[in-house]
C-alpha atoms as a PDB file:
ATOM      1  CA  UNK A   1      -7.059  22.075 -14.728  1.00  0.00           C
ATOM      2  CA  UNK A   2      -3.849  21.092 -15.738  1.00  0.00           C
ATOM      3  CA  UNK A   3      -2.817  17.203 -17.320  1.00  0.00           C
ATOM      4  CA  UNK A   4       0.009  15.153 -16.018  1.00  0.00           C
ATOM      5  CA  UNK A   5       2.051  14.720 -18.781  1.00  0.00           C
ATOM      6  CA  UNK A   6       2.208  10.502 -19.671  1.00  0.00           C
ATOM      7  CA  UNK A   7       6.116  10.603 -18.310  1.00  0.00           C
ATOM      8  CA  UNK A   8       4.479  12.125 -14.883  1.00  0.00           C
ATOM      9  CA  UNK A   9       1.409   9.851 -14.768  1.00  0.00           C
ATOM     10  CA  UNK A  10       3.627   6.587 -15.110  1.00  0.00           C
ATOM     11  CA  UNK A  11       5.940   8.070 -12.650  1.00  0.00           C
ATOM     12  CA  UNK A  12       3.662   8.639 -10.329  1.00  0.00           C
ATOM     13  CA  UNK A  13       1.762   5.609 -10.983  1.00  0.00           C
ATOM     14  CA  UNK A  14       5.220   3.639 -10.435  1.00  0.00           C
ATOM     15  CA  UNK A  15       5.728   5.490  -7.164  1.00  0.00           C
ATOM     16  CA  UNK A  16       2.044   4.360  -6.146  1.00  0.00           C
ATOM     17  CA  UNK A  17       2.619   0.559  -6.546  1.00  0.00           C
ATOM     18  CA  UNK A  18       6.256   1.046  -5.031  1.00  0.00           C
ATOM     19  CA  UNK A  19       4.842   2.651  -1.965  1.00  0.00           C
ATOM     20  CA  UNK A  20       1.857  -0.088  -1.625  1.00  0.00           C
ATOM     21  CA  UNK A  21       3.740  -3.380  -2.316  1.00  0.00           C
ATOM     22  CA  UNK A  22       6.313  -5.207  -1.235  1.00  0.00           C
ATOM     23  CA  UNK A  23       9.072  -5.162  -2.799  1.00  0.00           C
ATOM     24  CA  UNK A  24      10.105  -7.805  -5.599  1.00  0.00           C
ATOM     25  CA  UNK A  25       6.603  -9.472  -4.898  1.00  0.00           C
ATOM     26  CA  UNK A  26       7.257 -12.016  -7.599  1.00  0.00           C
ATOM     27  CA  UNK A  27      10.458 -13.423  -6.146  1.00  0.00           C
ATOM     28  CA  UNK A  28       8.951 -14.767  -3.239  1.00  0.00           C
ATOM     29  CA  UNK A  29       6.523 -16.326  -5.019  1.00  0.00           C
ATOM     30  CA  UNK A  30       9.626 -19.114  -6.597  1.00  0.00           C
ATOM     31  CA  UNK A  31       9.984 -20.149 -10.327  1.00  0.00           C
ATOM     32  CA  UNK A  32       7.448 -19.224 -12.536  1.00  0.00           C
ATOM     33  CA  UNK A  33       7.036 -20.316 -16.312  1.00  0.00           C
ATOM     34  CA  UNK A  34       8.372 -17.721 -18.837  1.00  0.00           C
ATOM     35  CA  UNK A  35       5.496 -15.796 -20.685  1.00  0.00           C
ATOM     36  CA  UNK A  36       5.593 -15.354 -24.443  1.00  0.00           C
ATOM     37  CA  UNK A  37       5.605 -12.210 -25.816  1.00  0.00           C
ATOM     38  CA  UNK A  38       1.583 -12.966 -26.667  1.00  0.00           C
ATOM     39  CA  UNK A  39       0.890 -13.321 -23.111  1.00  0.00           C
ATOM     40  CA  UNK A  40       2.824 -10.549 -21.748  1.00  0.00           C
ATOM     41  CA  UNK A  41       1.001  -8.633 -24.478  1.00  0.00           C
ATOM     42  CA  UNK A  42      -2.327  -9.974 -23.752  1.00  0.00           C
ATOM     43  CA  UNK A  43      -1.649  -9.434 -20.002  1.00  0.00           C
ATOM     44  CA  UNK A  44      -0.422  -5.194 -21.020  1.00  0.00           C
ATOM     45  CA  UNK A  45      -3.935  -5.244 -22.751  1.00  0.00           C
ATOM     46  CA  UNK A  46      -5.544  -6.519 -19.989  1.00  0.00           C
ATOM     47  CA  UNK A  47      -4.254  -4.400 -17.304  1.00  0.00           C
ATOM     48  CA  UNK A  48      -4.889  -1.538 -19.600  1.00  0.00           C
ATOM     49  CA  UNK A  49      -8.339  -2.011 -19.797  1.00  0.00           C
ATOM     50  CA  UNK A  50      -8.641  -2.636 -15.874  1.00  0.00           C
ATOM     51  CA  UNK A  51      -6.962   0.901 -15.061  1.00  0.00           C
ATOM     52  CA  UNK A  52      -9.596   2.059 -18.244  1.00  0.00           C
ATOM     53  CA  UNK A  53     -12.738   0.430 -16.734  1.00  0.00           C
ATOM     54  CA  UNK A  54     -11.311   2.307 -13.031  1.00  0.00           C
ATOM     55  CA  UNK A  55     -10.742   5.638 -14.637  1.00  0.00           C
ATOM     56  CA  UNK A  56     -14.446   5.756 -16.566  1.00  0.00           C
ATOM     57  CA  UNK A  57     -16.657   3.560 -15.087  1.00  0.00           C
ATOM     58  CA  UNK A  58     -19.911   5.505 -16.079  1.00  0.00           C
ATOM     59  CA  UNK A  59     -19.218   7.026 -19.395  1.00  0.00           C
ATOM     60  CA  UNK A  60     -21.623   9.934 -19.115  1.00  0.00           C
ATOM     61  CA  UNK A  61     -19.733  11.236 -15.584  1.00  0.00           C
ATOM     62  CA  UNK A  62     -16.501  10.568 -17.458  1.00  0.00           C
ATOM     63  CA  UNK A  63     -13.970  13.814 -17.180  1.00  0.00           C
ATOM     64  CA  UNK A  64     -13.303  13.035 -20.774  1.00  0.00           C
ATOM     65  CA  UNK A  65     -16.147  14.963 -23.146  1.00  0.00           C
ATOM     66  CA  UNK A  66     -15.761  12.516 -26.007  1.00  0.00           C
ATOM     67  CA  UNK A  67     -16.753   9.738 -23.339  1.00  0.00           C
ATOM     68  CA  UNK A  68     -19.789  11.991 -22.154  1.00  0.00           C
ATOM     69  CA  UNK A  69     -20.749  13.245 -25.470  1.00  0.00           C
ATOM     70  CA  UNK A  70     -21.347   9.677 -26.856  1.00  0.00           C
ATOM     71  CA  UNK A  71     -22.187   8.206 -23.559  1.00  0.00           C
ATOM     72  CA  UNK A  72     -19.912   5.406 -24.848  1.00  0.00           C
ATOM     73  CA  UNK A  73     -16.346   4.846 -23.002  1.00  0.00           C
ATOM     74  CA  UNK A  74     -13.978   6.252 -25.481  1.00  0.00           C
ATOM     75  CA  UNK A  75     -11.084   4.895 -24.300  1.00  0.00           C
ATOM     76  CA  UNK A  76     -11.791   1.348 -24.292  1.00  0.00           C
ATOM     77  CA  UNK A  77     -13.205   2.048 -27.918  1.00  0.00           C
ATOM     78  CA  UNK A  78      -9.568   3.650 -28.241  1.00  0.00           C
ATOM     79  CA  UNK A  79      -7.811   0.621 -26.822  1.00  0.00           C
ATOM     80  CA  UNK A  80      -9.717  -1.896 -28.578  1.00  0.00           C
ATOM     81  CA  UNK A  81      -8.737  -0.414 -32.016  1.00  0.00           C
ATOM     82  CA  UNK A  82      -4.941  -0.362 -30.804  1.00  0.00           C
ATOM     83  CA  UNK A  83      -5.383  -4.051 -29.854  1.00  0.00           C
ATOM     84  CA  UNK A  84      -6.928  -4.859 -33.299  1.00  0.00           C
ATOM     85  CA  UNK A  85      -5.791  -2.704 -35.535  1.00  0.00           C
ATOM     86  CA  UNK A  86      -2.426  -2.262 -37.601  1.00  0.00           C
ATOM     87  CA  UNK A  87       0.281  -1.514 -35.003  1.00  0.00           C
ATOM     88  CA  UNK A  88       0.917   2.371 -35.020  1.00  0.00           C
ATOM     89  CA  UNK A  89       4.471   3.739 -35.623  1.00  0.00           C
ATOM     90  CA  UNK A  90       6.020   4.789 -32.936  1.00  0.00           C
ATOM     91  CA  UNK A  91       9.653   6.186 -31.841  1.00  0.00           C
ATOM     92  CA  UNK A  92      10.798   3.751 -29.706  1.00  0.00           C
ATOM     93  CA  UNK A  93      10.390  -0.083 -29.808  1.00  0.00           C
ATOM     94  CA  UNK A  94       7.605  -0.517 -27.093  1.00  0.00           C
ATOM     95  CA  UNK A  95       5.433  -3.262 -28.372  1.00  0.00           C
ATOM     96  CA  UNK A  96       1.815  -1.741 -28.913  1.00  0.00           C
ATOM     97  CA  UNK A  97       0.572  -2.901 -25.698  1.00  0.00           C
ATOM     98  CA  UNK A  98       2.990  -1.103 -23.667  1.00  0.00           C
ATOM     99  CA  UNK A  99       2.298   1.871 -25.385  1.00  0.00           C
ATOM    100  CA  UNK A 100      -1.832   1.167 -24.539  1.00  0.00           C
ATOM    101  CA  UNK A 101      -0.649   0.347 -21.111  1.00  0.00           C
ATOM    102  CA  UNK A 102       1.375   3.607 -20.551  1.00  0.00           C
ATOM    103  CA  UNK A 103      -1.260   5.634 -22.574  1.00  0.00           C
ATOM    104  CA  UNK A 104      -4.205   3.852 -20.059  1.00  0.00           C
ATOM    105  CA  UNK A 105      -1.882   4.908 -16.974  1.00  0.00           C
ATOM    106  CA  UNK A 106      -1.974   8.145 -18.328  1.00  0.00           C
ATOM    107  CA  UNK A 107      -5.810   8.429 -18.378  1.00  0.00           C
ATOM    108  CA  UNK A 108      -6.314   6.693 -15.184  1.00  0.00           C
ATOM    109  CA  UNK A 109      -4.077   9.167 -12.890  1.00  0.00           C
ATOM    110  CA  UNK A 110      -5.408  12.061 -14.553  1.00  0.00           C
ATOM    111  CA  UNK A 111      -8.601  10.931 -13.444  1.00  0.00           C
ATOM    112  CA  UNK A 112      -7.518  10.449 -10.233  1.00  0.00           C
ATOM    113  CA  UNK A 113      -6.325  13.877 -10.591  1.00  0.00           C
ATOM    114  CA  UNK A 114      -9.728  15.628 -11.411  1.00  0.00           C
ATOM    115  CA  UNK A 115     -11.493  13.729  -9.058  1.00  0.00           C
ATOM    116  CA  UNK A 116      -9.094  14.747  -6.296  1.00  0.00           C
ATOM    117  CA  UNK A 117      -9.857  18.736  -7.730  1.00  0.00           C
ATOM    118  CA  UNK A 118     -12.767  18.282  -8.166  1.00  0.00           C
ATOM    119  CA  UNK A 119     -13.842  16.892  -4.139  1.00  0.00           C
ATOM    120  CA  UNK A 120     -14.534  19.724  -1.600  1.00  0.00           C
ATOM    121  CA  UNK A 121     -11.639  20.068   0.282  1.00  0.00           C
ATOM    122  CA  UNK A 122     -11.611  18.860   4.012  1.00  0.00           C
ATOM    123  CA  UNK A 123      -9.612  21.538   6.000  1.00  0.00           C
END
């Protein structure tokens, strides 16, 4: 079975949230207080592990073998050492919780993806 690239997983992840709410939800909703950049990356982290718990909620069923091997959820182990570790170099200037964010999109459409394969079709 083939990946979605990240670029196609957050696209199509994107396309998902444009097609099942409103649009500018947040504006309706009046002033809100600015967040610092610790809470909008606390709130990427956050988010990322969501879409991670959603994508391998039983590590031994995971479609990831390193999740199934250990029986441990990989990913979260992966995200927690982004979250506390030294922040990795990357090529653009995404702070590390967008990256974890865009790399737990990723995971969580592809997923999606082999559980969607992997389902008996219903013709």
């Amino acid at each position: 079975m083939e990946k979605l690239t990240l670029n196609q997983a957050v696209a199509q992840f994107h396309a998902i949230l444009r097609e099942h709410l409103p649009p500018e939800p947040l504006a309706r909703a009046g002033p809100s207080v600015p967040e610092t950049h610790e809470e909008a990356e606390a709130r990427r982290f956050r988010l990322a592990e969501t879409l991670l718990r959603l994508a391998c909620p039983d590590a031994r069923r995971c479609t990831d073998h390193r999740c199934r091997r250990s029986g441990r959820c990989r990913h979260l182990a992966d995200l927690a050492a982004r979250k506390e570790g030294p922040p990795r170099r990357q090529e653009d200037d995404r702070p590390p919780a967008a990256h974890a964010l865009r790399h737990a999109i990723w995971v969580y459409m592809n997923a999606q993806l082999a559980l969607a394969n992997a389902s008996p079709s219903k013709t």
